[in-house]
N, C-alpha and C. Protein backbone atom coordinates (compact mmCIF):
# COMPACT_ATOMS: atom_id res chain seq x y z
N UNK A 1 9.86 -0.23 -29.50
CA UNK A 1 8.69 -0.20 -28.63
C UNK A 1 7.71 -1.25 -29.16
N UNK A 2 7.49 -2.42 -28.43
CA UNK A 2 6.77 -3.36 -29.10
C UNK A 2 4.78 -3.41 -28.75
N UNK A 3 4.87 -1.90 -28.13
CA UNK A 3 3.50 -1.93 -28.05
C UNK A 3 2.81 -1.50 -29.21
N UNK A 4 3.70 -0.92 -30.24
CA UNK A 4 3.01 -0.57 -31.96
C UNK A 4 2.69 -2.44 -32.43
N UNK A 5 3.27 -3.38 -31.94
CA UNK A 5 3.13 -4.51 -32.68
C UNK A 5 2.07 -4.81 -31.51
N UNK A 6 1.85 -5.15 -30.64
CA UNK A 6 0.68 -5.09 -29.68
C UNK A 6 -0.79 -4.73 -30.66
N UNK A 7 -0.88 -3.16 -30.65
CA UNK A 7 -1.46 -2.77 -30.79
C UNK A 7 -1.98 -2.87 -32.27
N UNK A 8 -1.36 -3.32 -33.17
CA UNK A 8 -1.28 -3.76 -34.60
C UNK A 8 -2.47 -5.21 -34.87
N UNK A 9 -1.85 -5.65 -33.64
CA UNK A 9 -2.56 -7.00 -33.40
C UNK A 9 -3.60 -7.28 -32.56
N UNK A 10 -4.42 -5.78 -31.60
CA UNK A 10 -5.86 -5.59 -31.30
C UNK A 10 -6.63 -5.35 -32.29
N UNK A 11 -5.73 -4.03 -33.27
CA UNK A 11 -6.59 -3.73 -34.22
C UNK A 11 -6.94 -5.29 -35.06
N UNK A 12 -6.48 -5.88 -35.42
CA UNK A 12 -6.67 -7.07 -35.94
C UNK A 12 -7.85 -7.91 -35.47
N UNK A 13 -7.29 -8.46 -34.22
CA UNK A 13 -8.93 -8.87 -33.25
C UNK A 13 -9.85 -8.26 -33.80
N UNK A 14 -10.07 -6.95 -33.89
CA UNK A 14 -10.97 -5.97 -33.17
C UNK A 14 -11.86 -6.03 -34.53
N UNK A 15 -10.54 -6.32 -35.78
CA UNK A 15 -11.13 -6.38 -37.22
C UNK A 15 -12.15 -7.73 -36.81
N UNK A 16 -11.62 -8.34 -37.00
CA UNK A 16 -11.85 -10.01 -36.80
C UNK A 16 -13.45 -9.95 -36.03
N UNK A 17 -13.58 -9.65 -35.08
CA UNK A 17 -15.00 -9.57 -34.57
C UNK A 17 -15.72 -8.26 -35.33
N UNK A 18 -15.56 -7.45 -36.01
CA UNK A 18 -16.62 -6.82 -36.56
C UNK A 18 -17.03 -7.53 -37.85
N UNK A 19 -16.58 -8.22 -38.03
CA UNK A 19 -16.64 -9.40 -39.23
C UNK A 19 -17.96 -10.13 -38.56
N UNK A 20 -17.99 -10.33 -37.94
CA UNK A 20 -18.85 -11.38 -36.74
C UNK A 20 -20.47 -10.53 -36.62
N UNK A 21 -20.29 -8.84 -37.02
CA UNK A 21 -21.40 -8.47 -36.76
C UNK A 21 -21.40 -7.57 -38.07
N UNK A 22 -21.91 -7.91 -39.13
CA UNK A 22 -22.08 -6.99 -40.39
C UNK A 22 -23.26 -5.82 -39.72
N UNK A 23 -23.03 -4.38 -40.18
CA UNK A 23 -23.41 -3.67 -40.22
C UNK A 23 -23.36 -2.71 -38.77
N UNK A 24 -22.30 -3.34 -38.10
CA UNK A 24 -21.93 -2.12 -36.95
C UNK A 24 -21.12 -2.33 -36.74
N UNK A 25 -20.29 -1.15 -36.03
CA UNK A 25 -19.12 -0.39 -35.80
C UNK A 25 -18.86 -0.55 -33.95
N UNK A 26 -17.33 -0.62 -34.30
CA UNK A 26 -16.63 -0.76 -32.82
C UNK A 26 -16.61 0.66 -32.08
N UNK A 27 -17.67 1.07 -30.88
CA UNK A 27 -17.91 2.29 -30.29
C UNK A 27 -16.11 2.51 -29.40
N UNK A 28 -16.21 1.13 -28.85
CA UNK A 28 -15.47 1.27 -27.33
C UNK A 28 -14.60 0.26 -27.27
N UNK A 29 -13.46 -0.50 -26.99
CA UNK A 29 -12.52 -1.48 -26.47
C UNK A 29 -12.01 -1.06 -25.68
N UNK A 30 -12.12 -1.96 -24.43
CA UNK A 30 -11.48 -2.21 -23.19
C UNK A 30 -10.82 -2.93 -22.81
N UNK A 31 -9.53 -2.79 -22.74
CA UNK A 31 -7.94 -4.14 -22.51
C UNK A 31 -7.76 -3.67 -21.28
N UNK A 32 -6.87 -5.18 -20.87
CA UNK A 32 -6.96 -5.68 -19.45
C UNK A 32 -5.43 -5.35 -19.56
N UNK A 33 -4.65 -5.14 -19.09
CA UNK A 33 -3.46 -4.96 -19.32
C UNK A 33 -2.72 -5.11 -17.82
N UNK A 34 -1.97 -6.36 -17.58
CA UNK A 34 -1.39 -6.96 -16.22
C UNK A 34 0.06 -6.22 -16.07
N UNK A 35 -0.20 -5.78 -14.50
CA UNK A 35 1.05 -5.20 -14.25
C UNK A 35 2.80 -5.63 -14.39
N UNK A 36 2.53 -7.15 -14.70
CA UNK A 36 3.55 -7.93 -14.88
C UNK A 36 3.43 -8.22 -16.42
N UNK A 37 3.02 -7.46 -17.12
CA UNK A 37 2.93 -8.15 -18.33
C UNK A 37 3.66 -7.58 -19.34
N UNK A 38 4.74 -6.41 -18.72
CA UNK A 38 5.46 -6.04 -19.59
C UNK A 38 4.99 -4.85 -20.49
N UNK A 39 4.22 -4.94 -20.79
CA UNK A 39 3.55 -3.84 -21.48
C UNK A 39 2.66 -2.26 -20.82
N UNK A 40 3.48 -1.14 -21.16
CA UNK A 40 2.68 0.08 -21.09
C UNK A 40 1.39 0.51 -21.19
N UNK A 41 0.61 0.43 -20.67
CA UNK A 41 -0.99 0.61 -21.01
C UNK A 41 -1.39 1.77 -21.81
N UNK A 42 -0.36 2.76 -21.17
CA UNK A 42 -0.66 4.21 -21.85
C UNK A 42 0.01 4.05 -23.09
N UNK A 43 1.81 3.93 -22.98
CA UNK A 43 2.23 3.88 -24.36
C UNK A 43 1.10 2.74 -25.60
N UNK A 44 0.02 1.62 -25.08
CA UNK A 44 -0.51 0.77 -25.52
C UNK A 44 -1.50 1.59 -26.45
N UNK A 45 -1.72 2.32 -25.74
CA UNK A 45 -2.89 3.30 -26.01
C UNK A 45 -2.83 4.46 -26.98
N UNK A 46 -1.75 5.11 -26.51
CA UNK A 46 -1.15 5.75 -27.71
C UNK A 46 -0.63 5.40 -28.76
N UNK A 47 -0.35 3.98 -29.29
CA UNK A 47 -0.16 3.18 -30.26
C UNK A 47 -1.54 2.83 -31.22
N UNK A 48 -2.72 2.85 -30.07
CA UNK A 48 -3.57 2.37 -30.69
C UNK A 48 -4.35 3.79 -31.30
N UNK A 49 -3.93 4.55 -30.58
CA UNK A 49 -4.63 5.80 -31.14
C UNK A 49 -3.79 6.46 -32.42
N UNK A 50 -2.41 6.19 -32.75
CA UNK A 50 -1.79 6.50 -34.20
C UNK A 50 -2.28 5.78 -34.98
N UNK A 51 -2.09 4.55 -34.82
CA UNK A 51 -2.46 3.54 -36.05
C UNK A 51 -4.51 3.24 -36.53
N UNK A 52 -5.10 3.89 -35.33
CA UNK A 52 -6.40 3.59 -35.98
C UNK A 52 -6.98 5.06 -36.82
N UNK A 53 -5.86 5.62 -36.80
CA UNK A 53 -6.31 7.42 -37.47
C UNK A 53 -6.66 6.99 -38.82
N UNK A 54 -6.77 5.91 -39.60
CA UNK A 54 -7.43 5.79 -40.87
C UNK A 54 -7.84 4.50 -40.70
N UNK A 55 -8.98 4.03 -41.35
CA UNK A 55 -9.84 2.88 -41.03
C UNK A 55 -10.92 2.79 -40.25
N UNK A 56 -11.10 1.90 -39.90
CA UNK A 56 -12.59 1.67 -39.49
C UNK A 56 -12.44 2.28 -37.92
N UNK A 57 -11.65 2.18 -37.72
CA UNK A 57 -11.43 2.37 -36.13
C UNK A 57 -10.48 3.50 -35.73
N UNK A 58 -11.13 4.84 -36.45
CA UNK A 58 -10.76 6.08 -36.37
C UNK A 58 -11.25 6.44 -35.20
N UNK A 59 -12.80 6.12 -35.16
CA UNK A 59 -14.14 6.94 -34.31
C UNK A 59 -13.91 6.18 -32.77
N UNK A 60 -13.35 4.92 -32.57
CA UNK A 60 -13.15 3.77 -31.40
C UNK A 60 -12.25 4.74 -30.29
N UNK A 61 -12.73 4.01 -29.17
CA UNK A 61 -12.40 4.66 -28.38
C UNK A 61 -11.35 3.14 -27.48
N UNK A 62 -10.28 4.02 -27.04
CA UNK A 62 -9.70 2.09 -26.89
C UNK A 62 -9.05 2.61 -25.40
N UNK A 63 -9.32 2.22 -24.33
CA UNK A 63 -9.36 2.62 -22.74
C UNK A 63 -8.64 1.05 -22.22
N UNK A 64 -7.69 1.35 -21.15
CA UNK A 64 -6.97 0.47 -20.50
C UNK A 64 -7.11 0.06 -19.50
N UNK A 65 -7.18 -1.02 -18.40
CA UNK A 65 -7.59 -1.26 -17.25
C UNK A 65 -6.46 -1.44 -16.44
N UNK A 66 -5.35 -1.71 -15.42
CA UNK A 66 -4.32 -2.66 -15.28
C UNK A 66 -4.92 -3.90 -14.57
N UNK A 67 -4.17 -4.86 -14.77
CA UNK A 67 -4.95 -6.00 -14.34
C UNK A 67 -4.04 -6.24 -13.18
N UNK A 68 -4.79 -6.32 -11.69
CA UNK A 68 -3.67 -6.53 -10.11
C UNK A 68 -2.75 -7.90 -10.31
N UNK A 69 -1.81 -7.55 -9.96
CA UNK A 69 -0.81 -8.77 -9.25
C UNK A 69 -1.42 -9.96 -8.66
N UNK A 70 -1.95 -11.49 -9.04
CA UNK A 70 -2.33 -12.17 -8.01
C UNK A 70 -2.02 -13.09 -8.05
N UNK A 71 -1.27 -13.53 -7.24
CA UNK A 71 -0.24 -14.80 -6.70
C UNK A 71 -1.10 -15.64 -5.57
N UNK A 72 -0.92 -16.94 -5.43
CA UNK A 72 -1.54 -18.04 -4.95
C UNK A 72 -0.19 -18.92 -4.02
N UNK A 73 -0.65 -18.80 -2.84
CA UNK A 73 0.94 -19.48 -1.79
C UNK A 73 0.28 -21.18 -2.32
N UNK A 74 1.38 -21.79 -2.78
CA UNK A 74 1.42 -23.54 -2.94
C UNK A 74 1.48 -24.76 -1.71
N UNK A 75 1.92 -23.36 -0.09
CA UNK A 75 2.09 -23.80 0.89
C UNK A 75 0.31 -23.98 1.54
N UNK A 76 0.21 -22.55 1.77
CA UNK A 76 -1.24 -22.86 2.63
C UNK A 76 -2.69 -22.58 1.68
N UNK A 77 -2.14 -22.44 0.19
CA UNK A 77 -3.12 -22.01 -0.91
C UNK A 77 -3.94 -20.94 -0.74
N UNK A 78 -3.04 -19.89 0.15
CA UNK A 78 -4.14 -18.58 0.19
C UNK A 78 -3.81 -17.63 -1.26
N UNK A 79 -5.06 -17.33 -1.91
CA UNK A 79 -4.91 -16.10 -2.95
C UNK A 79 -4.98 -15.06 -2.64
N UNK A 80 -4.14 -14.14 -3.00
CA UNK A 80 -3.68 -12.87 -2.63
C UNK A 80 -3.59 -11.74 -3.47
N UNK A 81 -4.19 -10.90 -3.74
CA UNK A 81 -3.65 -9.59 -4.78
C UNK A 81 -2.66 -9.00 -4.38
N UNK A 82 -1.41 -8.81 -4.47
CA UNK A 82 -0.25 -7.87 -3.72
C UNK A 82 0.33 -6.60 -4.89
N UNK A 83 0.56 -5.99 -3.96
CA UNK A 83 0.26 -4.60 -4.49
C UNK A 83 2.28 -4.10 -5.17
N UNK A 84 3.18 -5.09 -4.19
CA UNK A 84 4.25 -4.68 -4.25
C UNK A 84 5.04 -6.20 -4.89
N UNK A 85 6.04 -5.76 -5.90
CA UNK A 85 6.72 -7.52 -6.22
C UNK A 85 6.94 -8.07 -5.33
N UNK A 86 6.63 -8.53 -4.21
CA UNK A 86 7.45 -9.33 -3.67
C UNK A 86 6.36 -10.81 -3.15
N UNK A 87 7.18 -11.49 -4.38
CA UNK A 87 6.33 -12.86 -4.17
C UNK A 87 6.60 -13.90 -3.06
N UNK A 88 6.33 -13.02 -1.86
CA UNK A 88 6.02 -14.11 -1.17
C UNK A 88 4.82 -13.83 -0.15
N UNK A 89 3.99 -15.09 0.04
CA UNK A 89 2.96 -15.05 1.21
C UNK A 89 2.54 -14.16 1.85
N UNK A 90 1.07 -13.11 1.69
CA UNK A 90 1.20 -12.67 2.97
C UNK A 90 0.86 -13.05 4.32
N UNK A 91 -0.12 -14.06 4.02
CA UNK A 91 -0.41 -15.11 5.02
C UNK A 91 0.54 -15.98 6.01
N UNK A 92 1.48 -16.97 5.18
CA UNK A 92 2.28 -17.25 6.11
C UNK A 92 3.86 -17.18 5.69
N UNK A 93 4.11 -16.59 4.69
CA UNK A 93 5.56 -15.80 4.60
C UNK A 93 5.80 -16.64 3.43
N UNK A 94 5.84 -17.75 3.05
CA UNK A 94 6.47 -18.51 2.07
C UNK A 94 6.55 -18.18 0.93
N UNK A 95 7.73 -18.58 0.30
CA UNK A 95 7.78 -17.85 -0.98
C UNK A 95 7.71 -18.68 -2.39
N UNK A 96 6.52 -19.73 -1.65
CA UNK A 96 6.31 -21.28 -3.40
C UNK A 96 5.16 -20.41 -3.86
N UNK A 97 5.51 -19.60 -4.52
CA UNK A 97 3.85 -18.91 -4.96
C UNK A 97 3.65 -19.21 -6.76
N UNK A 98 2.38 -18.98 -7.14
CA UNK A 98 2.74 -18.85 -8.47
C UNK A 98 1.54 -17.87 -8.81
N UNK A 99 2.16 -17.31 -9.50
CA UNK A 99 1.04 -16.29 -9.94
C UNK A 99 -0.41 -16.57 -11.13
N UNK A 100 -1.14 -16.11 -10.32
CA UNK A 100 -2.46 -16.53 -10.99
C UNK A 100 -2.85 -15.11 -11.68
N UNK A 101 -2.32 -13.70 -11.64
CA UNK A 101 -2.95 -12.58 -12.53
C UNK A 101 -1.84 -11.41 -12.46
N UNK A 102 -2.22 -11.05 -13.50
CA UNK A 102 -1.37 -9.76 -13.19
C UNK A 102 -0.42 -9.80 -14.78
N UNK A 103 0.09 -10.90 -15.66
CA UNK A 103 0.56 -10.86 -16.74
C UNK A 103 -0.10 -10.80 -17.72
N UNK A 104 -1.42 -10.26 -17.65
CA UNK A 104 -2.78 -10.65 -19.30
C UNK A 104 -2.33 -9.40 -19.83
N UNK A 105 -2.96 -9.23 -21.36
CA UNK A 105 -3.01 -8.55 -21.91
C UNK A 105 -4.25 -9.19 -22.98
N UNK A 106 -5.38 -8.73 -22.52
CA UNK A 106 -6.88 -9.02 -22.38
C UNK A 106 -7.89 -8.22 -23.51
N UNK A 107 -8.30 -8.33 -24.48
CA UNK A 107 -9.69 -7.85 -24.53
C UNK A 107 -10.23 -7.61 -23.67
N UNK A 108 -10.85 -6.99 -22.57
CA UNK A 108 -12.10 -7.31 -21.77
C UNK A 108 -13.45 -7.11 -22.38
N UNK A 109 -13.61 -6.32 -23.18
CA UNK A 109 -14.93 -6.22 -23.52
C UNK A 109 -15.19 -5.42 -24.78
N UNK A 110 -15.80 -5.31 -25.82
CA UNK A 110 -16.23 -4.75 -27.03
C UNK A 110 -17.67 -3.58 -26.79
N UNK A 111 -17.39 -2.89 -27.15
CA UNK A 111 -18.74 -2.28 -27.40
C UNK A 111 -19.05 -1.91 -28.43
N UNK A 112 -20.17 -2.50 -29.22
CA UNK A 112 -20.50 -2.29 -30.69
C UNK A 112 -21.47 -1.17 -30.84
N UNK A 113 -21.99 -0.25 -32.24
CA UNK A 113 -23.43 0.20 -32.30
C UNK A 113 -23.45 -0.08 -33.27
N UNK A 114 -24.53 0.30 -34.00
CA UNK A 114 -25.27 0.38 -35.68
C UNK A 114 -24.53 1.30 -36.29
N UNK A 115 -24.15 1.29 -37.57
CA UNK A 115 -23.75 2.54 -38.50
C UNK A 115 -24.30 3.28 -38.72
């Protein structure tokens, strides 16, 4: 399950920017996690919640978003969020698309307080 190595490597980030702010603590992290991106949000989550049970980031609270599918037609350049795989157009059917979202696996946002 490679979301323990995922998640090995937020905690890391997550180290990495509290470095950035001496004297407070990570309340909240919020990951973007793309439906194409291979990765479990929940199993993500539950990874992150074994491995932060000692350290600084016992008390953190670490919440998942999925990030939508969004593919871009190369034919008539309409952007599209689609809800189902199937990469093609809904505009005018074609199937030169390339996807513009949906594979991140994101920080979105930190929330710090004081100790």
């Amino acid at each position: 399950m490679h979301e323990f190595s995922l998640a090995s490597n937020v905690l890391k980030f997550c180290e990495n920017e509290l470095h950035k702010r001496p004297g407070s603590k990570i309340k909240k992290v919020n990951l973007l996690v793309g439906v194409m991106g291979g990765v479990d949000g929940n199993l993500l989550i539950r990874a992150l919640d074994q491995l932060k049970a000692q350290g600084p980031f016992r008390d953190t609270e670490f919440m998942n978003e999925n990030a939508p599918l969004i593919i871009r037609c190369r034919s008539c350049r309409c952007e599209s969020r689609v809800e189902e795989i199937l990469l093609n157009c809904p505009l005018c059917g074609e199937d030169d698309v390339e996807l513009m979202g949906g594979q991140e696996l994101l920080v979105k946002n930190i929330v710090f307080s004081e100790k």
